[in-house]
Every structure is written in C-alpha cells, then in structure tokens.
C-alpha atoms as a PDB file:
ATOM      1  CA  UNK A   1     156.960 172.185 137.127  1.00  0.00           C
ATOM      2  CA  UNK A   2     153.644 171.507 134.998  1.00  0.00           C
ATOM      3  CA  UNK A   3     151.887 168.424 134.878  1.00  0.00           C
ATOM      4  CA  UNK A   4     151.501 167.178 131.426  1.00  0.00           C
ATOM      5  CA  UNK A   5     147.720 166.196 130.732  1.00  0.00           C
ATOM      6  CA  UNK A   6     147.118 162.868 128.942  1.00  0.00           C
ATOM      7  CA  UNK A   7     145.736 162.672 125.180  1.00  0.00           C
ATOM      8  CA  UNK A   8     143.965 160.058 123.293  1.00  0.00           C
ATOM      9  CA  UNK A   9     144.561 159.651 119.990  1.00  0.00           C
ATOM     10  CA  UNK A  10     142.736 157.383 117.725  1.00  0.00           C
ATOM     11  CA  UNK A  11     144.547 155.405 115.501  1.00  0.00           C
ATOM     12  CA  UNK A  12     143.250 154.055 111.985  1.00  0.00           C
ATOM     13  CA  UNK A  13     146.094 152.058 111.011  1.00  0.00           C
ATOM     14  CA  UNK A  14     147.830 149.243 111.581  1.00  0.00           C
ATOM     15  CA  UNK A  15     149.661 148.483 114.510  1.00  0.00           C
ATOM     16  CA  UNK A  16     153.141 146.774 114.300  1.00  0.00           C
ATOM     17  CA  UNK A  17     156.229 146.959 116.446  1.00  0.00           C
ATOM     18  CA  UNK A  18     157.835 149.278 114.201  1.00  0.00           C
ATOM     19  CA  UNK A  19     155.344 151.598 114.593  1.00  0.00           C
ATOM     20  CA  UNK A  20     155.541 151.629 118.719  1.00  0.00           C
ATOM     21  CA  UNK A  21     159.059 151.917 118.559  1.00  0.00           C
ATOM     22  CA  UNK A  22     159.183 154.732 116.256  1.00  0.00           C
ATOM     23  CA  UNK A  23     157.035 156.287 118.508  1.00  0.00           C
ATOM     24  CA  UNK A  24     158.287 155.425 121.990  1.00  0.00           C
ATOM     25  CA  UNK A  25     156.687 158.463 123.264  1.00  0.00           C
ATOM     26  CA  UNK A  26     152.841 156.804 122.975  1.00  0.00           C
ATOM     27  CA  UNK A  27     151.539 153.703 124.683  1.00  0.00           C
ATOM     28  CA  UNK A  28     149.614 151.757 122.211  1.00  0.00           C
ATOM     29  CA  UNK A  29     146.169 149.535 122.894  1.00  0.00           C
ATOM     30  CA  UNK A  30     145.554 146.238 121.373  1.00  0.00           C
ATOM     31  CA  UNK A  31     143.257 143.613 121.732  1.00  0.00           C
ATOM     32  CA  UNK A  32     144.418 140.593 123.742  1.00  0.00           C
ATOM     33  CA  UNK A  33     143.473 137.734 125.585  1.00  0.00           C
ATOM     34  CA  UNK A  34     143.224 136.826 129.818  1.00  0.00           C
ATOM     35  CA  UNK A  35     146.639 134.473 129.325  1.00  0.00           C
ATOM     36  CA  UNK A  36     148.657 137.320 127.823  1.00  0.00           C
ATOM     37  CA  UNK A  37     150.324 134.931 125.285  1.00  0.00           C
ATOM     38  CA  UNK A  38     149.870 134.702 121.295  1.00  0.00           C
ATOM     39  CA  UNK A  39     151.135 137.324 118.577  1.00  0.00           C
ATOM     40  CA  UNK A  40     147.937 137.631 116.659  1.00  0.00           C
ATOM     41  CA  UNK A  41     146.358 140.673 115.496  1.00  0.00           C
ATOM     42  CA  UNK A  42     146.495 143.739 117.074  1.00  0.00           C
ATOM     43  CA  UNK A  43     148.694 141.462 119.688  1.00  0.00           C
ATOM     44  CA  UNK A  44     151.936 141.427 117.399  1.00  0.00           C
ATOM     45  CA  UNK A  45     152.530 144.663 119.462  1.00  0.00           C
ATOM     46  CA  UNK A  46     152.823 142.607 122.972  1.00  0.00           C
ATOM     47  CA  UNK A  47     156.598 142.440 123.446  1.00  0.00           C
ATOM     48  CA  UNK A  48     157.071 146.155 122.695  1.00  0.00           C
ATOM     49  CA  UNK A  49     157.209 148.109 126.071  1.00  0.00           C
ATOM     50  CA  UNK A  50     155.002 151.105 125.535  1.00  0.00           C
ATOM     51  CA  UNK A  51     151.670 148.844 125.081  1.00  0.00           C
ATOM     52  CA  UNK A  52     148.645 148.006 127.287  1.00  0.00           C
ATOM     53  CA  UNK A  53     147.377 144.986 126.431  1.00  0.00           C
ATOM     54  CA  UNK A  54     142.811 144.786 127.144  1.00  0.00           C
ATOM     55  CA  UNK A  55     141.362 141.573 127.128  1.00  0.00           C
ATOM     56  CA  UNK A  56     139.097 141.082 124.676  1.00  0.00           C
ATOM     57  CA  UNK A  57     139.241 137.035 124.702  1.00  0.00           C
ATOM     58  CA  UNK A  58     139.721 134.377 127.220  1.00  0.00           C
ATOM     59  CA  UNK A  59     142.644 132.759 125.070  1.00  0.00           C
ATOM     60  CA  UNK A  60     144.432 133.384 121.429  1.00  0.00           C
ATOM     61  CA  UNK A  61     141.854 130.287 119.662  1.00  0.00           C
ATOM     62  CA  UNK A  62     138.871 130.253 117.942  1.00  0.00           C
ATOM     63  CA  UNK A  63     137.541 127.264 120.113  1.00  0.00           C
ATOM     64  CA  UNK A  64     133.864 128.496 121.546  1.00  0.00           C
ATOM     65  CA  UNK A  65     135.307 128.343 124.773  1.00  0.00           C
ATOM     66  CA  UNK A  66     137.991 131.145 124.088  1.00  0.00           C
ATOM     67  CA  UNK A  67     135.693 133.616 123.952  1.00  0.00           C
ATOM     68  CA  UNK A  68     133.686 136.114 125.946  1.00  0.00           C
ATOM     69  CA  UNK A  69     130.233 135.622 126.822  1.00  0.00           C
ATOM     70  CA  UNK A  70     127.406 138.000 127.358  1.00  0.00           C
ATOM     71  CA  UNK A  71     125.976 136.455 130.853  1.00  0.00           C
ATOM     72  CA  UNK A  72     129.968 136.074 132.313  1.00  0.00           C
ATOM     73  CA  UNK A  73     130.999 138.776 135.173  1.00  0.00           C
ATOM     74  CA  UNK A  74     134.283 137.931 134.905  1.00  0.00           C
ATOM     75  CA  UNK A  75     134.556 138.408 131.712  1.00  0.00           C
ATOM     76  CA  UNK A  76     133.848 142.492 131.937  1.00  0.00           C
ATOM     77  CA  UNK A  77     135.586 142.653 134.838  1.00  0.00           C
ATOM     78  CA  UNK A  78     139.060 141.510 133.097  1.00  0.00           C
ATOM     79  CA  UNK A  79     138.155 144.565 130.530  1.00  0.00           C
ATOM     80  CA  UNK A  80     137.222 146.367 133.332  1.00  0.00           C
ATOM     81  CA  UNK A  81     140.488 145.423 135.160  1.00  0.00           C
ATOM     82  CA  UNK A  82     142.633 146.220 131.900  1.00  0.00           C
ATOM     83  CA  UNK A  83     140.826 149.419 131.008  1.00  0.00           C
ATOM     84  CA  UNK A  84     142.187 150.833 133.873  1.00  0.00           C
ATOM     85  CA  UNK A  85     145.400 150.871 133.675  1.00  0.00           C
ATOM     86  CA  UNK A  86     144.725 152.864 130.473  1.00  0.00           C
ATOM     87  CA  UNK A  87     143.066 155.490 132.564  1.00  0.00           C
ATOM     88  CA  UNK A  88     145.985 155.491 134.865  1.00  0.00           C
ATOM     89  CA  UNK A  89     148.187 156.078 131.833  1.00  0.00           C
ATOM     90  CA  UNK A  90     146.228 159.026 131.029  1.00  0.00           C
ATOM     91  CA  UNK A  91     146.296 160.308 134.282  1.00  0.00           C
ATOM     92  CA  UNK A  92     150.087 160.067 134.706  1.00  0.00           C
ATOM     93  CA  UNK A  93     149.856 162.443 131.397  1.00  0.00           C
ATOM     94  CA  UNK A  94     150.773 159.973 128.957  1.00  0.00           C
ATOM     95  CA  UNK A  95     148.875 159.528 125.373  1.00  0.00           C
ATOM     96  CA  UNK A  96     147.420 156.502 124.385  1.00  0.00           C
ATOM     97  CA  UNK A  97     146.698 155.491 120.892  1.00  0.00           C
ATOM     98  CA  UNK A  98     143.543 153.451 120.562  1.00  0.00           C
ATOM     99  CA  UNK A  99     143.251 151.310 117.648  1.00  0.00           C
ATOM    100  CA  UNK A 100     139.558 152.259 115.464  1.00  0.00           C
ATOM    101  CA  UNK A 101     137.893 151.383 112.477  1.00  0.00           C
ATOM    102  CA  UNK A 102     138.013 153.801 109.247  1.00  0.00           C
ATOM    103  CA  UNK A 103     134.624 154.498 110.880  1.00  0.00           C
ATOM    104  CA  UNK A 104     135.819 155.386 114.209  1.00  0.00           C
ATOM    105  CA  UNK A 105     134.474 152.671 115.917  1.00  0.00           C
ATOM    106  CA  UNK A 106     137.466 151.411 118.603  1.00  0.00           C
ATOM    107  CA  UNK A 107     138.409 148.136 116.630  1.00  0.00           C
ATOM    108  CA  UNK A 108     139.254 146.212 120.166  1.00  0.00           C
ATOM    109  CA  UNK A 109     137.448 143.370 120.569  1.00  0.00           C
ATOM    110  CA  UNK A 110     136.105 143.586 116.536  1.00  0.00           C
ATOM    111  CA  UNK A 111     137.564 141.098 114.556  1.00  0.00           C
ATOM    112  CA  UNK A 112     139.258 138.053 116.076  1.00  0.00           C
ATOM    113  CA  UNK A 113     137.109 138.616 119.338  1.00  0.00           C
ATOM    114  CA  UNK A 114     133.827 138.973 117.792  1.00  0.00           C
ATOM    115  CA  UNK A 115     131.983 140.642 120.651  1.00  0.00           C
ATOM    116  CA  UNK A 116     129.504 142.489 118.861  1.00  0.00           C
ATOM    117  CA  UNK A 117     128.396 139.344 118.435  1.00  0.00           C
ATOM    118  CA  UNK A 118     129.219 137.251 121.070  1.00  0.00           C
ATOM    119  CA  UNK A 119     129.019 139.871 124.264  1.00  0.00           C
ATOM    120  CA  UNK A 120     127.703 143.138 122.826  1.00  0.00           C
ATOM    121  CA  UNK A 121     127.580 144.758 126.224  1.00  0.00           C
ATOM    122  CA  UNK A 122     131.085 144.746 126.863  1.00  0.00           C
ATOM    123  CA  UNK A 123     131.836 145.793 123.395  1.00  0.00           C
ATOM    124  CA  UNK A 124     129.380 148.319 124.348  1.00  0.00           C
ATOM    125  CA  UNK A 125     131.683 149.009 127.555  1.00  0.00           C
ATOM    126  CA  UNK A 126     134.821 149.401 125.970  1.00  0.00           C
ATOM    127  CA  UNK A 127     133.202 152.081 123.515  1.00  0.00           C
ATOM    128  CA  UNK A 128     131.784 153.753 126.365  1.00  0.00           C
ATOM    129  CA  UNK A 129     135.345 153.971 128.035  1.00  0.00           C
ATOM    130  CA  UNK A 130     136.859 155.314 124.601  1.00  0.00           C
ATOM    131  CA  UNK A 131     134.490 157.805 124.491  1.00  0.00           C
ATOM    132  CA  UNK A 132     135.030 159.244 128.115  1.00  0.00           C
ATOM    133  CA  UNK A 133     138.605 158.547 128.154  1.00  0.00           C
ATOM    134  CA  UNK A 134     138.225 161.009 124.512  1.00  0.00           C
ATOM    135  CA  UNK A 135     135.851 163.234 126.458  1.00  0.00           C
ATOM    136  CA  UNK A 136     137.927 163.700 129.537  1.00  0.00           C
ATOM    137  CA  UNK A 137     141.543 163.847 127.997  1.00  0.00           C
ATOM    138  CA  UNK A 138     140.677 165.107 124.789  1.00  0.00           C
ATOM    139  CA  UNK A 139     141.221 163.543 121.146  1.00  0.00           C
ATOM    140  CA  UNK A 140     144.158 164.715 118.873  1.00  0.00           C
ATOM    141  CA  UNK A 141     144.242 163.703 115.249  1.00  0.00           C
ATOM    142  CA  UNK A 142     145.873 159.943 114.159  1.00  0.00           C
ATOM    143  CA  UNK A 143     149.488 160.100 113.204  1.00  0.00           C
ATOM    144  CA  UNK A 144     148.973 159.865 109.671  1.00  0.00           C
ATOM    145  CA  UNK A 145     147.173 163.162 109.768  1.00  0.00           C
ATOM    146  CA  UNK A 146     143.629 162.030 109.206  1.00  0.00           C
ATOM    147  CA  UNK A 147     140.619 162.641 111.531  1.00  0.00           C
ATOM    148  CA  UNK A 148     138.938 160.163 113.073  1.00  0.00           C
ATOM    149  CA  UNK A 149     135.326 160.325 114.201  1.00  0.00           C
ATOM    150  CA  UNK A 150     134.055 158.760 117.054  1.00  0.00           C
ATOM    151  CA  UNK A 151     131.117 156.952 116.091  1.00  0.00           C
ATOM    152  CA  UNK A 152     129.841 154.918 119.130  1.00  0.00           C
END
C-alpha cells in the first residue's frame, strides 16, 4: 500500500457549491469567520462537506468590532488554529484548493476581511502558510488549466 502525498492547488476562480461537489475529491478553503455562521463570500461553500473553513473575521458584519486586529493574539491564533487542520489534510494526502487572486496572492482574508489593512501580519501569516504548505506538498495547476503564480 502507498501513501498518497497531499497537493495544493491554487484556485483562481470562484468558489460555489457546485464546484465542491463536482469535485468531491478536493477539500476547498474559504474565508470565514470565529462563529462559523453566514453564507457570504467565499463562505457560500460552508455546508458542502469537503471544505475547511479559516477564520479570517471575528463575525459575518462589517461592524468595526467584527474584525481582526493587528495587536489581538487571539486573533492569529484562531488562523493559526484553522490553518492547521489544512496541514493535517495535506498530511493525510488529501489536496486542498486555496482560493488566490489572478495575481496569485491567496485571496483569504482579502476582500470582506480587509486584513491587509486592518491586521497585515496575519495576512502576512496566512501567505506564509500558503507558501510552505505549496513548498512542502507541491503546487499543481488550477482546474481550469491556468497557472497560478505565487506572488507573496
């Protein structure tokens, strides 16, 4: 019996439940929040079984208090916390799909999260995750076909 090694594969698209149940095979990343609720985003994947939800926000709002802050512990720990069960995925030999930018810049924690802005350092965390997780297991091409570049 061989082990199967994990893969990363970063994804350009969109995300949508179709999509992860076509491909029941891949776990799929998205962005989500501490409280696990809200259908937002990259989050209208949460129902679907083959996802891994990282926290990117304290809750699905764009109240100042839903979001992460640069000086907060807790805060990067919860990524911290949620990054590794996507390590642990890749370990048990299963590939992830990573949402990115057209850019190749991993798109969690971009857009309704805003933490370039409001916490670059654990934006800064998450990309430096990506880019091991992509060192370690290796990157295969997007499933439309098209290459993605880390950029980080």
């Amino acid at each position: 019996m061989t082990n199967k090694i994990g893969q990363v594969i970063l994804y350009s698209g969109w995300l949508t439940p179709e999509l992860c149940q076509e491909r029941d095979d891949l776990i799929f990343v998205f962005g989500d929040n501490t409280k696990r609720v809200g259908m937002g985003g990259q989050a209208i994947i949460r129902t679907q079984p083959n996802t891994i939800g990282v926290a990117t926000k304290r809750l699905p709002s764009m109240a100042p208090s839903a979001f992460f802050c640069e000086t907060s512990e807790h805060d990067l720990e919860c990524v911290i916390d949620d990054l590794k069960f996507v390590w642990d995925a890749l370990k048990d030999g299963l590939t992830i799909v990573i949402p990115v930018t057209m850019e190749g810049k991993p798109s969690l924690g971009l857009e309704r999260a805003e933490l370039p802005r409001r916490a670059p350092s654990i934006y800064n965390t998450i990309c430096m995750h990506v880019k091991e997780m992509c060192a370690t297991y290796g990157l295969v091409l997007d499933p439309d076909g098209e290459e993605i570049h880390l950029e980080l």
